[in-house]
Protein backbone atom coordinates (compact mmCIF):
# COMPACT_ATOMS: atom_id res chain seq x y z
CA UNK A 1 0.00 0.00 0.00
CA UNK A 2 1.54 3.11 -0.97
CA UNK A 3 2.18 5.58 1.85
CA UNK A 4 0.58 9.29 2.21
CA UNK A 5 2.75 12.07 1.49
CA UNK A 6 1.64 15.31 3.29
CA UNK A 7 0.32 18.32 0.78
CA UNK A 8 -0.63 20.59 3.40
CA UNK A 9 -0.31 24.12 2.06
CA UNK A 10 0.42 27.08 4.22
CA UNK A 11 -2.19 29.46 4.56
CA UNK A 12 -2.09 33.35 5.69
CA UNK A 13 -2.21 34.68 8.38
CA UNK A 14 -4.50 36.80 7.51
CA UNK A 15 -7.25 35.95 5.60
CA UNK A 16 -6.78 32.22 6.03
CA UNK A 17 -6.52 31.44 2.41
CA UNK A 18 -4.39 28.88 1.12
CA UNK A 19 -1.32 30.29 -0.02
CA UNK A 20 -0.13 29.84 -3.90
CA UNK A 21 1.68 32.91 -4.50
CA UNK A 22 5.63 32.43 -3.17
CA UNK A 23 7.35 36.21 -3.54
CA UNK A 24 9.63 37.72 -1.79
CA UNK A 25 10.08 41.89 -0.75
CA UNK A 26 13.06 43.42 1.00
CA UNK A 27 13.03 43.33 4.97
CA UNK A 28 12.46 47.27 5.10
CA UNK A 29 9.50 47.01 2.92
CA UNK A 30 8.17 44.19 4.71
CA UNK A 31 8.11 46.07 7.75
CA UNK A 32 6.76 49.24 6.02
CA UNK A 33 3.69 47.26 4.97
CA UNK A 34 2.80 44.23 7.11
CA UNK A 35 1.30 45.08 11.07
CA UNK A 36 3.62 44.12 13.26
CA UNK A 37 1.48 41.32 14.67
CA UNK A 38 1.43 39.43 11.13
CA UNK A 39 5.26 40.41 10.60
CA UNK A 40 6.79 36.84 11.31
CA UNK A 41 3.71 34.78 9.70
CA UNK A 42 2.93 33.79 5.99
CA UNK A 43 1.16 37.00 4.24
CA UNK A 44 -0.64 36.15 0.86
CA UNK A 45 -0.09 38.18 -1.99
CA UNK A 46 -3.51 39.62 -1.78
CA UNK A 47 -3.21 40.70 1.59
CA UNK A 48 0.24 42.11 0.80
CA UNK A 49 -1.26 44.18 -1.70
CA UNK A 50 -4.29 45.55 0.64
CA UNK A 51 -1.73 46.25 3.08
CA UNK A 52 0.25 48.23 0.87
CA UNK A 53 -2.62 50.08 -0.76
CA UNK A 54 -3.87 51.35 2.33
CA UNK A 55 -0.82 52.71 3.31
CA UNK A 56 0.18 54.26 -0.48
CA UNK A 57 3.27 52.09 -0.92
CA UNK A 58 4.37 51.62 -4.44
CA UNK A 59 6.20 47.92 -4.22
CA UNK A 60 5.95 46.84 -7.96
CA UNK A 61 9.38 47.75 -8.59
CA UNK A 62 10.43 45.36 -5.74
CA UNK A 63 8.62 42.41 -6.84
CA UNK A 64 11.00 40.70 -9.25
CA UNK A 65 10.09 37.45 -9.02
CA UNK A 66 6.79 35.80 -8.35
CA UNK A 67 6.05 31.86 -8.32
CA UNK A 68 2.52 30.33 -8.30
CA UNK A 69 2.49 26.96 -6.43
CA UNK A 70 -0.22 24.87 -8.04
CA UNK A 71 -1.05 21.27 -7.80
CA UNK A 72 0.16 20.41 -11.47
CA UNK A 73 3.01 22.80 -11.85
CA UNK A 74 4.80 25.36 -10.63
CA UNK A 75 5.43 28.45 -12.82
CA UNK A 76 7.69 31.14 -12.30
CA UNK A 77 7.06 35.17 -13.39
CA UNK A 78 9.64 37.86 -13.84
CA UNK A 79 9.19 41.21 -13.96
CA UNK A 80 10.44 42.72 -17.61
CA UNK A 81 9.13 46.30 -17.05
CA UNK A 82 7.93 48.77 -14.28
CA UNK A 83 5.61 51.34 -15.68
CA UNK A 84 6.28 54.70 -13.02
CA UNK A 85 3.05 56.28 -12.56
């Protein structure tokens, strides 16, 4: 019988959503954005981006590399371009 391999995803911390979205921000934009109570948990993407928003932080030019975790494939994006406003 074959044996069970854990898929358990990691969800946020915030909204409780599983977690596909793997990116990664500098530690002093981290802390610019997140609340300090969600500062050492997993923060989606989405919740990232409301977080930012709110406070008027610009972080596209920051995200270089995005990867969605799915349960076929993993894909990787890069930013090419960062359109200034």
């Amino acid at each position: 019988m074959p044996r069970k391999t854990s898929t358990a995803r990691q969800t946020c911390s915030v909204c409780r959503c599983v977690d596909k979205f793997n990116f990664h921000v500098p530690n002093d934009l981290w802390h610019q954005v997140v609340p300090a109570r969600y500062r050492n948990r997993v923060v989606c993407l989405e919740c990232f981006d409301e977080f930012a928003s709110k406070k008027n932080v610009d972080y596209s030019g920051y995200l270089n590399v995005l990867y969605f975790v799915g349960d076929q494939a993993t894909l990787k994006f890069e930013t090419v371009s960062v359109r200034s406003a």
